[in-house]
N, C-alpha and C. Protein backbone atom coordinates (compact mmCIF):
# COMPACT_ATOMS: atom_id res chain seq x y z
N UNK A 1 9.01 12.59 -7.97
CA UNK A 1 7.93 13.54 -8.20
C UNK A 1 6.81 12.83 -8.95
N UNK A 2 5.79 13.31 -8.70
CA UNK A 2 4.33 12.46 -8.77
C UNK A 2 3.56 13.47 -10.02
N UNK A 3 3.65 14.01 -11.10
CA UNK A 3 3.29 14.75 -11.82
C UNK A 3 1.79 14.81 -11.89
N UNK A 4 0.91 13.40 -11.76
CA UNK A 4 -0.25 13.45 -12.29
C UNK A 4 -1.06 13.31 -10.17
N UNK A 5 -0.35 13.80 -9.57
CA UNK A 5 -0.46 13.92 -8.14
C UNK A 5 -0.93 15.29 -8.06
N UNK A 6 0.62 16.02 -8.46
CA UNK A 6 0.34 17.35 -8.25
C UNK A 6 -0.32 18.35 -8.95
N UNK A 7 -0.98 17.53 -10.54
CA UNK A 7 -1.68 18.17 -10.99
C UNK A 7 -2.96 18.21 -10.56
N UNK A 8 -3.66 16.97 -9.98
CA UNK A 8 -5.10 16.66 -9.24
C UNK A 8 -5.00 17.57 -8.19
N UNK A 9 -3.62 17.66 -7.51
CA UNK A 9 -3.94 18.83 -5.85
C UNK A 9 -3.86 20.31 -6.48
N UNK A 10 -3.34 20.45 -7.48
CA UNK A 10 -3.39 21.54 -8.32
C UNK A 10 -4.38 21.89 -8.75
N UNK A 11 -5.36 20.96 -9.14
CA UNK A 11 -6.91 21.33 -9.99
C UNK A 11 -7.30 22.22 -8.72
N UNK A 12 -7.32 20.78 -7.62
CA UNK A 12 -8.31 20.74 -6.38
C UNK A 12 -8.23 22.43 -5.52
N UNK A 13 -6.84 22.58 -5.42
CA UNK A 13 -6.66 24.04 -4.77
C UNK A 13 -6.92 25.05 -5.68
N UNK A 14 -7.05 25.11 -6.77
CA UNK A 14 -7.37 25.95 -7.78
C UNK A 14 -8.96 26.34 -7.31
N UNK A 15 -9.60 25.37 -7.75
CA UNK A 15 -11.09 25.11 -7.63
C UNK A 15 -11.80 25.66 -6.09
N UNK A 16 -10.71 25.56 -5.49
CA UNK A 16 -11.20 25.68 -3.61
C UNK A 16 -10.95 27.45 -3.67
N UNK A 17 -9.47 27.68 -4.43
CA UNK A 17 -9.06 29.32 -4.28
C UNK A 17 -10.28 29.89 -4.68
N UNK A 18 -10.43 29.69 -6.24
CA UNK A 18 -11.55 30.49 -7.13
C UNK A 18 -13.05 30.58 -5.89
N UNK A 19 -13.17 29.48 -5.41
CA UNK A 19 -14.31 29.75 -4.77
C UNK A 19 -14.32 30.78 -3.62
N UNK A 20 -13.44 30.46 -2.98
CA UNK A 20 -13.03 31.00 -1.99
C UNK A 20 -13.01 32.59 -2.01
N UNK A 21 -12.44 32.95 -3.46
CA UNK A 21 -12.27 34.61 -3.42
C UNK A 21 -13.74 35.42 -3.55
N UNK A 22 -14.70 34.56 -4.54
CA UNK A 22 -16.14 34.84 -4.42
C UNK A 22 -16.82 34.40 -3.48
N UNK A 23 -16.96 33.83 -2.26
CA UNK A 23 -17.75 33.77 -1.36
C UNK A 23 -17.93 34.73 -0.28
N UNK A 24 -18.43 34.66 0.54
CA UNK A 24 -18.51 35.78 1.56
C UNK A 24 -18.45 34.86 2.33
N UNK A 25 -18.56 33.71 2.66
CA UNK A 25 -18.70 32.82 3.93
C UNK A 25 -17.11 32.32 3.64
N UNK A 26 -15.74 32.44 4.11
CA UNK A 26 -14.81 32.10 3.81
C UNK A 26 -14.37 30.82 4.32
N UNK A 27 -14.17 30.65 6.25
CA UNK A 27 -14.37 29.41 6.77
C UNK A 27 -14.31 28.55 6.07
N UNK A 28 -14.69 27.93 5.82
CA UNK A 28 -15.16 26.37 5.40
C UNK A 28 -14.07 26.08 4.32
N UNK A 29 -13.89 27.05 3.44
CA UNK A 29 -13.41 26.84 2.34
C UNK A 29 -11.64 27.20 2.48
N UNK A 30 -11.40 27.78 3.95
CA UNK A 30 -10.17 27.98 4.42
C UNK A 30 -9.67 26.78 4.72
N UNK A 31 -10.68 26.42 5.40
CA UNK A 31 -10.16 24.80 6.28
C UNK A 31 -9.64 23.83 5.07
N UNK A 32 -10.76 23.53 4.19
CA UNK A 32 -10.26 22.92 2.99
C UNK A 32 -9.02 23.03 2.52
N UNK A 33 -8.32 24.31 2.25
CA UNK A 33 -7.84 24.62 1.24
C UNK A 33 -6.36 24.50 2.68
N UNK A 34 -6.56 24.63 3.76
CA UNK A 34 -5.71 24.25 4.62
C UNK A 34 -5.32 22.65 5.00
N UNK A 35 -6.28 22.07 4.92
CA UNK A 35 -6.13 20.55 4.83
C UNK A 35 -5.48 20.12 3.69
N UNK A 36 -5.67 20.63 2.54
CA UNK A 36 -5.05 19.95 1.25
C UNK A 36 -3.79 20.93 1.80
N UNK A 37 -2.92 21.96 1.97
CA UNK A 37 -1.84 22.48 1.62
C UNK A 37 -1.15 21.53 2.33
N UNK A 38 -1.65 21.42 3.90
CA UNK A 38 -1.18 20.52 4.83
C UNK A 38 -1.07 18.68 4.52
N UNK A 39 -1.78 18.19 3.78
CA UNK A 39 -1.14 17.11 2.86
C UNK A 39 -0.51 17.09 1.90
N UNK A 40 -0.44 18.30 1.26
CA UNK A 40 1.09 18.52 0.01
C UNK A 40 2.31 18.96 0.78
N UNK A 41 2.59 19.75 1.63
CA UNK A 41 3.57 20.19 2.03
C UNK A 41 4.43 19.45 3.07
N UNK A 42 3.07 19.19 4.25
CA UNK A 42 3.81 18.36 5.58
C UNK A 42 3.70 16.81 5.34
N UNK A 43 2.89 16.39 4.52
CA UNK A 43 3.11 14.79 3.87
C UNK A 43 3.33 14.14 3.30
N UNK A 44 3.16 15.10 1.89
CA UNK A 44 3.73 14.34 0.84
C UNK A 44 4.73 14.99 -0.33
N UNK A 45 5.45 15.94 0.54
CA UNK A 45 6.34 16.91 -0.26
C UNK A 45 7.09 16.46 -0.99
N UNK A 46 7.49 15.08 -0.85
CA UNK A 46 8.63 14.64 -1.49
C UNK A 46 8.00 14.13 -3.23
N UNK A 47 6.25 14.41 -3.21
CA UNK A 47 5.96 13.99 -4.45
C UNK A 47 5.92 15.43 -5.52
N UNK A 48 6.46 15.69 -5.23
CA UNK A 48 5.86 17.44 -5.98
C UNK A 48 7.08 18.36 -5.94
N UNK A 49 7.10 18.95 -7.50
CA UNK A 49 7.71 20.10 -7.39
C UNK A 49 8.30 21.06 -6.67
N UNK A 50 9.30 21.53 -7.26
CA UNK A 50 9.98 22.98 -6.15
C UNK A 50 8.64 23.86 -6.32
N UNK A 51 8.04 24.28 -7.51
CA UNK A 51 7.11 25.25 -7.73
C UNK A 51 5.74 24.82 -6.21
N UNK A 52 5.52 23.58 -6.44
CA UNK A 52 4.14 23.13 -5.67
C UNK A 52 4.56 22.92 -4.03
N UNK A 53 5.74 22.73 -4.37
CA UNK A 53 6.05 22.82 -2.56
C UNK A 53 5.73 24.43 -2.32
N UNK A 54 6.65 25.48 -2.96
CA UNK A 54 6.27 26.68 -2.51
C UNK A 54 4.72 27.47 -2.48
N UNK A 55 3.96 26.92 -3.41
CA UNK A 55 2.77 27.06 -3.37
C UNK A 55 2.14 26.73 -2.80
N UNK A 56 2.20 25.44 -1.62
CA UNK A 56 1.56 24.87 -1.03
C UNK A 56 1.91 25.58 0.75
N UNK A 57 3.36 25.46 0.57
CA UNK A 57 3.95 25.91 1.96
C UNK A 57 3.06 27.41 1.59
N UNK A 58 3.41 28.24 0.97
CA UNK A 58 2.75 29.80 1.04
C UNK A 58 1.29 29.30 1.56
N UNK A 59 0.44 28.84 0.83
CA UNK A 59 -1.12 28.80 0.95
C UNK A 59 -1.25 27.91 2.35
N UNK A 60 -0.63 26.97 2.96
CA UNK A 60 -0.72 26.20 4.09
C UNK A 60 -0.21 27.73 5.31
N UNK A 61 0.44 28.29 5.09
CA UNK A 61 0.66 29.41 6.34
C UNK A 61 -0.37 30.23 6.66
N UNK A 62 -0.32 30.61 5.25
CA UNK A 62 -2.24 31.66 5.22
C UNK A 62 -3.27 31.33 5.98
N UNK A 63 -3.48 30.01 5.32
CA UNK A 63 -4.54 29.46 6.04
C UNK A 63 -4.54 28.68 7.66
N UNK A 64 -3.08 28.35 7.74
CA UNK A 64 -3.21 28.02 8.93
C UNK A 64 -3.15 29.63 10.50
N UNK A 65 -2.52 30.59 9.24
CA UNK A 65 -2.61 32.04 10.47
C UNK A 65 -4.07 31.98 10.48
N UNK A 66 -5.40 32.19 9.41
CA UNK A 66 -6.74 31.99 9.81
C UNK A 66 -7.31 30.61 10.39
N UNK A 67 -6.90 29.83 10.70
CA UNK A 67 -7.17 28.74 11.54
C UNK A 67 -6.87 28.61 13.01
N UNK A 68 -6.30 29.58 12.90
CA UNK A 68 -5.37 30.23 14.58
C UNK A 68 -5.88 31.70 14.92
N UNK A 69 -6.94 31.59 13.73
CA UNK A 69 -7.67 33.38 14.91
C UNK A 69 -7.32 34.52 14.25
N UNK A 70 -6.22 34.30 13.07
CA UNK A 70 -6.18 35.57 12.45
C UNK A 70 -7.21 35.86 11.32
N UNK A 71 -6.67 37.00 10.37
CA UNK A 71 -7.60 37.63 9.60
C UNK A 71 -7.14 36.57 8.44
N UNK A 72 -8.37 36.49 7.48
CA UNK A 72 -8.76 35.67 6.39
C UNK A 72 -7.84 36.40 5.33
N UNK A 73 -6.89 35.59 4.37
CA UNK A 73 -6.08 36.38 3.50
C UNK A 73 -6.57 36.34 2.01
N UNK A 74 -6.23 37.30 1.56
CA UNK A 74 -6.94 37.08 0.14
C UNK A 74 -5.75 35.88 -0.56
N UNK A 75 -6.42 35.24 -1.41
CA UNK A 75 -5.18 34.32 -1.73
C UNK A 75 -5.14 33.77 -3.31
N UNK A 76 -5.72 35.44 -4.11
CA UNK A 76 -5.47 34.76 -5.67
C UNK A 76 -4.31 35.14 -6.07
N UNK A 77 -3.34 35.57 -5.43
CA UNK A 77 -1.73 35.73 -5.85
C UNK A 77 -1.72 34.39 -6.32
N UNK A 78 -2.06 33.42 -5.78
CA UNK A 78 -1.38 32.03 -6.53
C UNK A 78 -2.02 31.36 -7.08
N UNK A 79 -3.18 31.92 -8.17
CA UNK A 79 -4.03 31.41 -9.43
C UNK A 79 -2.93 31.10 -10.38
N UNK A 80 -2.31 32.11 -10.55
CA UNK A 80 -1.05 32.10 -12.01
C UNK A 80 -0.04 30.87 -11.09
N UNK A 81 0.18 30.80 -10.46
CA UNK A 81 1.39 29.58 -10.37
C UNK A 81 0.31 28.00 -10.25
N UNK A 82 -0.43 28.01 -9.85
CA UNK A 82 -1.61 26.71 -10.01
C UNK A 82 -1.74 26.29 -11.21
N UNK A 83 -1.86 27.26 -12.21
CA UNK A 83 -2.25 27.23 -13.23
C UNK A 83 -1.21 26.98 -14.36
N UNK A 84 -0.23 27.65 -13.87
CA UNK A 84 1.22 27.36 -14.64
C UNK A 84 1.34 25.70 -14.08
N UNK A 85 1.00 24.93 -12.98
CA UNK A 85 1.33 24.17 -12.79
C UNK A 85 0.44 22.91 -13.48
N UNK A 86 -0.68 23.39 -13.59
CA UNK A 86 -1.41 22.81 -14.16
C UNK A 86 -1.51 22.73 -16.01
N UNK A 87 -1.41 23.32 -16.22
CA UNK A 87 -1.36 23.65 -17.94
C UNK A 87 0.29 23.74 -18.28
N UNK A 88 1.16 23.92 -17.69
CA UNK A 88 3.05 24.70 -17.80
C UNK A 88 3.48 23.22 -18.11
């Protein structure tokens, strides 16, 4: 486990969520936040936490159902575990 890994993808998805819930243009900031889940989860899982795998696998599905045509999910359920991961 890569601690000072998963705290940088931790900032990074933090920073992408927060924006994300205040914008109105969501897109862009889906894709992002789908690209990073999709390099924590499907690439480099083996550096990170049980907590950051599940956080990542959850937020990589979301975003990949809106990358496939579905509806845009709200996704600050997982501020408090980012944050636990980041500061915990």
């Amino acid at each position: 486990m890569n601690k000072e890994y998963e705290k940088q993808k931790a900032k990074e998805m933090l920073d992408l969520i927060n924006r994300y819930e205040e914008s109105e243009e969501k897109r862009e900031l889906n894709e992002k936040l789908y690209n990073i889940s999709d390099e924590l989860y499907n690439k480099n899982r083996e550096k990170l936490s049980q907590q950051m795998i599940d956080v990542s696998l959850a937020v990589f599905s979301f975003t990949q159902a809106a990358m496939s045509g579905g509806p845009l999910q709200p996704l600050d359920e997982f501020i408090p575990d980012l944050k636990d991961i980041i500061y915990g």
